[in-house]
C-alpha atoms as a PDB file:
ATOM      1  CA  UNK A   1      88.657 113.332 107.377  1.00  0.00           C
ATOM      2  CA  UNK A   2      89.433 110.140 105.269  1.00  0.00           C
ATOM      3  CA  UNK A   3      86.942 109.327 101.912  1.00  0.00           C
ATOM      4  CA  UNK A   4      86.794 106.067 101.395  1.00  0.00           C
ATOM      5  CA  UNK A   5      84.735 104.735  98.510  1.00  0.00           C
ATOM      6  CA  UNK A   6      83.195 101.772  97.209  1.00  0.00           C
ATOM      7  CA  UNK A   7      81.072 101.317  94.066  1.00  0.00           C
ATOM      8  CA  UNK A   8      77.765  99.691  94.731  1.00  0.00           C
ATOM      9  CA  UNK A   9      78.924  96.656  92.541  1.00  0.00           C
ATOM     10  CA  UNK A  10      81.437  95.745  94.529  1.00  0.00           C
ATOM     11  CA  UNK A  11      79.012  95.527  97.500  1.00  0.00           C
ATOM     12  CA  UNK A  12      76.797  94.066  95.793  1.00  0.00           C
ATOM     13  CA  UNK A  13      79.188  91.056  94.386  1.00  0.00           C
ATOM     14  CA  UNK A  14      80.511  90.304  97.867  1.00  0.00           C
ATOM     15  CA  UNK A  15      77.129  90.381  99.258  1.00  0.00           C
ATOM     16  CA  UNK A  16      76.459  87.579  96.519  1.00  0.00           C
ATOM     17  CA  UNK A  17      79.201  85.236  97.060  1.00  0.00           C
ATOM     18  CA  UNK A  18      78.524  85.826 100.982  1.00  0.00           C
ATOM     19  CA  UNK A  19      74.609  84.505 100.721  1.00  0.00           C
ATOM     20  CA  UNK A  20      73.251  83.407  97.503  1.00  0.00           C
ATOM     21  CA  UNK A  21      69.940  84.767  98.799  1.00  0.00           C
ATOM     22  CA  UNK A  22      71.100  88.371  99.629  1.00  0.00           C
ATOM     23  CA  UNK A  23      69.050  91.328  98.068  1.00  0.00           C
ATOM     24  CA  UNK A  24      70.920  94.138  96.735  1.00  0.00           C
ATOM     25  CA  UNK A  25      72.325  95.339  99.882  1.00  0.00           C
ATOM     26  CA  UNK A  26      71.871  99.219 100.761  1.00  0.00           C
ATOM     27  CA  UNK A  27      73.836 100.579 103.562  1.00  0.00           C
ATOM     28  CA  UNK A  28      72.048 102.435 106.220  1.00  0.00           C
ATOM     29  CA  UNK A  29      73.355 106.044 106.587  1.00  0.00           C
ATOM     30  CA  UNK A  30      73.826 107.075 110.696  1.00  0.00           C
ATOM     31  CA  UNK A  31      75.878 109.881 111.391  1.00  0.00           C
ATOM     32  CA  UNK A  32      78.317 110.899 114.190  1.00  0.00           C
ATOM     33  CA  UNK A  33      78.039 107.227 115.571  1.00  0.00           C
ATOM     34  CA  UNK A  34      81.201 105.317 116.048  1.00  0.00           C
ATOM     35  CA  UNK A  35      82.631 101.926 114.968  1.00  0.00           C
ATOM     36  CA  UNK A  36      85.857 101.061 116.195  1.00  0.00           C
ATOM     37  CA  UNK A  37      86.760  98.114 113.374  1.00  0.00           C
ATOM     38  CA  UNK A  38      85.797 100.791 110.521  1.00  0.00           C
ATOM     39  CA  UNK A  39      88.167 103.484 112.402  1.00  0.00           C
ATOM     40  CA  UNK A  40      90.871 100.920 112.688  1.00  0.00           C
ATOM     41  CA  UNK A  41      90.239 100.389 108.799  1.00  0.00           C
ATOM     42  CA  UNK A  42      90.564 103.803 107.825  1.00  0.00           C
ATOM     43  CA  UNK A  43      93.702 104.328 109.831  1.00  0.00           C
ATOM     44  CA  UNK A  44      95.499 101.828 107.961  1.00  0.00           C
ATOM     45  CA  UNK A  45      94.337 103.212 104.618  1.00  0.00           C
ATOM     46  CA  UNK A  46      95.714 106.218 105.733  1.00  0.00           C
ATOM     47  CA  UNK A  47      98.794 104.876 107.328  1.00  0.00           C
ATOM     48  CA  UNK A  48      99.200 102.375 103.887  1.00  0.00           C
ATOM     49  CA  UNK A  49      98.973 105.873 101.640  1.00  0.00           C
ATOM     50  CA  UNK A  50     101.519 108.523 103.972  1.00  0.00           C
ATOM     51  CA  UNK A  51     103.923 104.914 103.964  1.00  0.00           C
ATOM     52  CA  UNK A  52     104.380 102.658 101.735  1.00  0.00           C
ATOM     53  CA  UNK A  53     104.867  98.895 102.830  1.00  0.00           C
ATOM     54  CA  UNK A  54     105.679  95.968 100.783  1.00  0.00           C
ATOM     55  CA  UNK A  55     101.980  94.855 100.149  1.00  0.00           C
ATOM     56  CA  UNK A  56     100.488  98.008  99.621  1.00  0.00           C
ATOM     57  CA  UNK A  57      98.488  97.601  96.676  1.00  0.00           C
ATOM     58  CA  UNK A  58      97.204  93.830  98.470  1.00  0.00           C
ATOM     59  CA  UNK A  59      96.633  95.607 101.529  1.00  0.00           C
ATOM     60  CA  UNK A  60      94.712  98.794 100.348  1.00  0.00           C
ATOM     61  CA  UNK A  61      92.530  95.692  98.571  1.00  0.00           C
ATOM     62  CA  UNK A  62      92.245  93.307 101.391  1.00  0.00           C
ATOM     63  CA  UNK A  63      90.783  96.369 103.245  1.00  0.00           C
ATOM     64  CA  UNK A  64      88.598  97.469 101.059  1.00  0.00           C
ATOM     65  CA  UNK A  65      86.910  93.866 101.701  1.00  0.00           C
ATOM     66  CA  UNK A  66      87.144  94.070 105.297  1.00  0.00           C
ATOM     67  CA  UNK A  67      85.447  97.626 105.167  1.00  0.00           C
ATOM     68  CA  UNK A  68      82.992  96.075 102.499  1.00  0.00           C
ATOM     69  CA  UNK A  69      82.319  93.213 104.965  1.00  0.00           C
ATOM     70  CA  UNK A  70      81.998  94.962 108.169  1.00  0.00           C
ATOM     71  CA  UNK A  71      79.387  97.701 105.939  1.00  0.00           C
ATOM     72  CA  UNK A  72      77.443  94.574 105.084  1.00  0.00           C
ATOM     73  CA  UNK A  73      77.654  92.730 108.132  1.00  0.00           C
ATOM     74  CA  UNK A  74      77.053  95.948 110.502  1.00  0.00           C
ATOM     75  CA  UNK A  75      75.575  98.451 108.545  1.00  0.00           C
ATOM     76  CA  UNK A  76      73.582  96.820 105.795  1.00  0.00           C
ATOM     77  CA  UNK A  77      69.680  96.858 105.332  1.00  0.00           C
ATOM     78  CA  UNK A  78      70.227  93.519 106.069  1.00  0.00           C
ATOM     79  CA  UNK A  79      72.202  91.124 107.665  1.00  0.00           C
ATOM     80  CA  UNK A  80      74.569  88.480 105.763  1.00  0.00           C
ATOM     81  CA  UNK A  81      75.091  86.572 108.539  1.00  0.00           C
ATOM     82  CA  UNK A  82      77.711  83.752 108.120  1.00  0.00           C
ATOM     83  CA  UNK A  83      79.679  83.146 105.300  1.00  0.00           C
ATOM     84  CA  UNK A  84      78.650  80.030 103.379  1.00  0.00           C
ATOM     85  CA  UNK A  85      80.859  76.723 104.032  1.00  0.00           C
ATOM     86  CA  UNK A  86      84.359  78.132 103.157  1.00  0.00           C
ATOM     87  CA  UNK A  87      84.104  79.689 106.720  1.00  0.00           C
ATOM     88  CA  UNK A  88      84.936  75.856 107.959  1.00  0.00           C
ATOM     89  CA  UNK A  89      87.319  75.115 104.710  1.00  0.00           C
ATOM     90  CA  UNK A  90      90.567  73.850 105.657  1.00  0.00           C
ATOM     91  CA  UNK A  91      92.341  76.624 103.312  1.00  0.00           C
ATOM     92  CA  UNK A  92      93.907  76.103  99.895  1.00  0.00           C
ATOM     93  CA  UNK A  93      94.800  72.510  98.755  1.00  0.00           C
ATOM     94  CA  UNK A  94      98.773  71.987  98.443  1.00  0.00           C
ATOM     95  CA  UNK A  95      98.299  72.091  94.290  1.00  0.00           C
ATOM     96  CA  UNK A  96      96.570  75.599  94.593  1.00  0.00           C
ATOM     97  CA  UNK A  97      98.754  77.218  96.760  1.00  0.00           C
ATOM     98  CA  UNK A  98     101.579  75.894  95.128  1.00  0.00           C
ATOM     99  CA  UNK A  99     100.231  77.734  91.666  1.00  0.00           C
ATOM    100  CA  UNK A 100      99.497  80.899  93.479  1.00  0.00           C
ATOM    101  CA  UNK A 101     103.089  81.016  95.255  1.00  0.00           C
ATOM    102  CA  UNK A 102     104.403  80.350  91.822  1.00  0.00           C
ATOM    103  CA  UNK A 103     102.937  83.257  90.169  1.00  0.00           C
ATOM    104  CA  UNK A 104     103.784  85.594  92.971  1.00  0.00           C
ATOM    105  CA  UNK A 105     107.219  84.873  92.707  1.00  0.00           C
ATOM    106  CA  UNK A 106     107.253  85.012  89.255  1.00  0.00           C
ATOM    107  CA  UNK A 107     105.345  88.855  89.265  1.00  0.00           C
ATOM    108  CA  UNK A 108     106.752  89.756  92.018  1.00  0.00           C
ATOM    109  CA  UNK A 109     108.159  93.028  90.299  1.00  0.00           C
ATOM    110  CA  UNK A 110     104.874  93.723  88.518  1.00  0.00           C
ATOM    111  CA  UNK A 111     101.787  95.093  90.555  1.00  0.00           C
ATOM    112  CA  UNK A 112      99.830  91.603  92.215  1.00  0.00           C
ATOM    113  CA  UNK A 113      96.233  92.259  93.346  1.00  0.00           C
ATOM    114  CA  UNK A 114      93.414  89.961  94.748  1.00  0.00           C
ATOM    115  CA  UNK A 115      91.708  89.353  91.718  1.00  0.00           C
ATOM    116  CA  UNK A 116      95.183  88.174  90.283  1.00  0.00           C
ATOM    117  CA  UNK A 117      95.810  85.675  92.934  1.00  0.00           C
ATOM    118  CA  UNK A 118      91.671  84.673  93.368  1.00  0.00           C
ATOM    119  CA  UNK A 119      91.368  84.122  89.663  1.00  0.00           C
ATOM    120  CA  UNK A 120      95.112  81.908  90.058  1.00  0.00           C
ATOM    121  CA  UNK A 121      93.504  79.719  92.682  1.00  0.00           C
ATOM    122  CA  UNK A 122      89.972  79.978  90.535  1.00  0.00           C
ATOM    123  CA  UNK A 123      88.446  81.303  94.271  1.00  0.00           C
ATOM    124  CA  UNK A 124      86.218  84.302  94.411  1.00  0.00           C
ATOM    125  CA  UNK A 125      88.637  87.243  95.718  1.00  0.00           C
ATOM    126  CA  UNK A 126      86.813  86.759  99.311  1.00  0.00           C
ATOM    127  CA  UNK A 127      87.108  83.754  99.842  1.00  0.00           C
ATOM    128  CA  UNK A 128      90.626  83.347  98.060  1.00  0.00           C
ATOM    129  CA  UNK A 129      91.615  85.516 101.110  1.00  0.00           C
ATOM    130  CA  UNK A 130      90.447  83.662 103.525  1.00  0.00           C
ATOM    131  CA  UNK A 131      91.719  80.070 102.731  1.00  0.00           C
ATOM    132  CA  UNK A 132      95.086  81.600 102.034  1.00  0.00           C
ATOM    133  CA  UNK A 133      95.279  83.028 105.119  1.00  0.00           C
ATOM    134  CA  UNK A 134      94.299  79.474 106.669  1.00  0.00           C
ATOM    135  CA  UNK A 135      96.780  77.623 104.462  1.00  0.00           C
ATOM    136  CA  UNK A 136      99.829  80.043 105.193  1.00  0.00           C
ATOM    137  CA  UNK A 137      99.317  81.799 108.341  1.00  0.00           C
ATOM    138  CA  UNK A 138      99.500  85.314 106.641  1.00  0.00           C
ATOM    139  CA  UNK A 139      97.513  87.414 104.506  1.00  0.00           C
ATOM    140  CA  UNK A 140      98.234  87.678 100.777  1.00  0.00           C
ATOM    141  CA  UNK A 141      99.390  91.146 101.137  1.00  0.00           C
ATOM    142  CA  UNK A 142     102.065  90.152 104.323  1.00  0.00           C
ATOM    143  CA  UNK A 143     103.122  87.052 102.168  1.00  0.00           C
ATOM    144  CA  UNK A 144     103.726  89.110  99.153  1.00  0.00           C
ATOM    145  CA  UNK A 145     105.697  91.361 101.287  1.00  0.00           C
ATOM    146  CA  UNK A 146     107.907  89.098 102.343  1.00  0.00           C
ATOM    147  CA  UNK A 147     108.916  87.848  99.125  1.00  0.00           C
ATOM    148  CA  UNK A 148     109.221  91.049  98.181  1.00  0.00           C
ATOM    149  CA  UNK A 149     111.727  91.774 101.050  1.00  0.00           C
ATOM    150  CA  UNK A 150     113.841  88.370  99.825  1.00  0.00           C
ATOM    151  CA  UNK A 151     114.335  89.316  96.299  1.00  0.00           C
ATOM    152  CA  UNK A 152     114.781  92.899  97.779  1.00  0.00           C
ATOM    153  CA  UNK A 153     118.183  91.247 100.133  1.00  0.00           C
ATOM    154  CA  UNK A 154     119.193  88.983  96.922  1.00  0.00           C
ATOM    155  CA  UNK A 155     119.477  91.787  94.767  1.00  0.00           C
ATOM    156  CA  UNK A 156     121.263  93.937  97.447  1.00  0.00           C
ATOM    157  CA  UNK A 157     124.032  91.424  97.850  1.00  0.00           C
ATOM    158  CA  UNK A 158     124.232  91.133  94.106  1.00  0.00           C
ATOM    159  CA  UNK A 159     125.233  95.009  94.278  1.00  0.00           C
ATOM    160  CA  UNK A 160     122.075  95.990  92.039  1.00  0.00           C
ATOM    161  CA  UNK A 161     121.276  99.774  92.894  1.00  0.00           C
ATOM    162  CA  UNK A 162     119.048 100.787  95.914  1.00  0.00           C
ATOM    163  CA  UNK A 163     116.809 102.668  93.253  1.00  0.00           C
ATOM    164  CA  UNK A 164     116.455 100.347  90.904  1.00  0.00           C
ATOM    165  CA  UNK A 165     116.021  97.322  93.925  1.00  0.00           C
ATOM    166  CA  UNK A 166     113.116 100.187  94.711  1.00  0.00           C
ATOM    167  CA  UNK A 167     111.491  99.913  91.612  1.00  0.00           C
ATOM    168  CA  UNK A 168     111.554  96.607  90.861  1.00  0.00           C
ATOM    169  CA  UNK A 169     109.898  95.648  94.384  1.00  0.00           C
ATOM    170  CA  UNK A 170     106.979  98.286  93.241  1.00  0.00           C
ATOM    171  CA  UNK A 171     107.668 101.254  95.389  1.00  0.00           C
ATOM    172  CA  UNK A 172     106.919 104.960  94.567  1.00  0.00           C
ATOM    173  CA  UNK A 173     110.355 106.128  95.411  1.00  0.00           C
ATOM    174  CA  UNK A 174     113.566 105.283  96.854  1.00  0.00           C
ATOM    175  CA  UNK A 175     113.241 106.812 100.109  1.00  0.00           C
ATOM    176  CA  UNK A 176     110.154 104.917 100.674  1.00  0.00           C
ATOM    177  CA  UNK A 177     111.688 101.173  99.971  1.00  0.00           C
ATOM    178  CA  UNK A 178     114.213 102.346 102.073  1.00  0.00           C
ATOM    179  CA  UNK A 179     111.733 103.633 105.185  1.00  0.00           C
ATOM    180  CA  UNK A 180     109.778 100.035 104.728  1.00  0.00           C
ATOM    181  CA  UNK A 181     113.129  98.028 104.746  1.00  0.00           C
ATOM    182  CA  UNK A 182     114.356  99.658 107.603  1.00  0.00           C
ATOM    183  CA  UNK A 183     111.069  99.294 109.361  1.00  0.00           C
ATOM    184  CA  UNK A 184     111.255  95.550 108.932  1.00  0.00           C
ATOM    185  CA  UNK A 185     114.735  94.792 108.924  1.00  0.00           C
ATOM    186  CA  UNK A 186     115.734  96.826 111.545  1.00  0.00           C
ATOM    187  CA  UNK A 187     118.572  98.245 108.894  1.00  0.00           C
ATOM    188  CA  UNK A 188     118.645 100.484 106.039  1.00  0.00           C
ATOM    189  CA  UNK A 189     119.523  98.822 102.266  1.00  0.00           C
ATOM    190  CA  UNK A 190     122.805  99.871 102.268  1.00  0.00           C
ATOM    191  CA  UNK A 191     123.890  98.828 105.514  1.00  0.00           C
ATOM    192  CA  UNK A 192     121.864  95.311 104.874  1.00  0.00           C
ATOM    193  CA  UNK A 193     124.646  95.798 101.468  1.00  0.00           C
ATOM    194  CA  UNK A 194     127.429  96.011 103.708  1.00  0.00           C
ATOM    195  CA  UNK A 195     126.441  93.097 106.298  1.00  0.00           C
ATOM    196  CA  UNK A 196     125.885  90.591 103.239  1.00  0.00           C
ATOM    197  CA  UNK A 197     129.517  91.274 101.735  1.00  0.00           C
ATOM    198  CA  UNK A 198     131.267  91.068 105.045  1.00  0.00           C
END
């Protein structure tokens, strides 16, 4: 059984931003029924916890919206219906992205949630998501990842230590950095160490 929790306020923001003319939402309660997309949800917050990846802390956040959205959307008193315009927006303009690429890489060993990179592109954390997404083709938490995973190689070629590599990309321990790399690299740290010298 998975406990998932989200404060009232949270729903309550979202449901703002979503429809300037939403009521305070309250979310029907139904048990024993089944919804695939909140299943598939939990999974992953359960799948995120037992394994770290490179965007966890993104990822357990991007969720929570998802969850948030599919409660409102699904299982509200009411129905949101469609987003307001940024649905159609074209993503983030070149000088936005630019600034939220630039403090990623520059935090990139310090924890990096939504509400970092929203308040970066001055975007409410929803709809920050979104246009990212649009502009780069990946969600924060994927893009973070991957420029986690670069500094990750750099510093393995510099010889830095696997532990310390692990810390400074924000994992718990060393064994999981070194599960994740493998998992996306197809090789462990050391023998990505070994490659990169040869």
């Amino acid at each position: 059984m998975v406990h998932i929790y989200l404060p009232a306020s949270f729903l309550s923001n979202l449901a703002g931003t979503l429809r300037s003319d939403a009521s305070s939402p309250s979310i029907d309660y139904h048990a024993g029924f089944r919804d695939p997309l909140i299943e598939c949800i939990a999974t992953e917050f359960v799948r995120e916890l037992t394994c770290e990846t490179w965007g966890g802390s993104l990822l357990i956040e991007a969720l929570s919206d998802a969850l948030a959205l599919r409660l409102l959307n699904s299982h509200a008193g009411f129905g949101i219906g469609p987003a307001r315009s940024a649905i159609a927006s074209p993503g983030l303009d070149s000088r936005r992205l630019q600034r939220v690429i630039d403090y990623i890489d520059a935090n990139l060993a310090q924890p990096i949630t939504l509400d970092d990179l929203a308040a970066v592109a001055s975007l409410s954390r929803f709809h920050f998501s979104r246009m990212f997404k649009i502009a780069t083709g990946q969600s924060p938490s994927t893009f973070v990842g991957h420029r986690r995973l670069e500094m990750a190689k750099i510093r393995l070629a510099a010889g830095l230590s696997i532990a310390q590599i692990a810390f400074d990309c924000g994992f718990s321990s060393e064994s999981n950095f070194v599960r994740s790399f493998k998992r996306v690299g197809g090789m462990t740290p050391g023998e990505f160490r070994r490659m990169s010298r040869q």
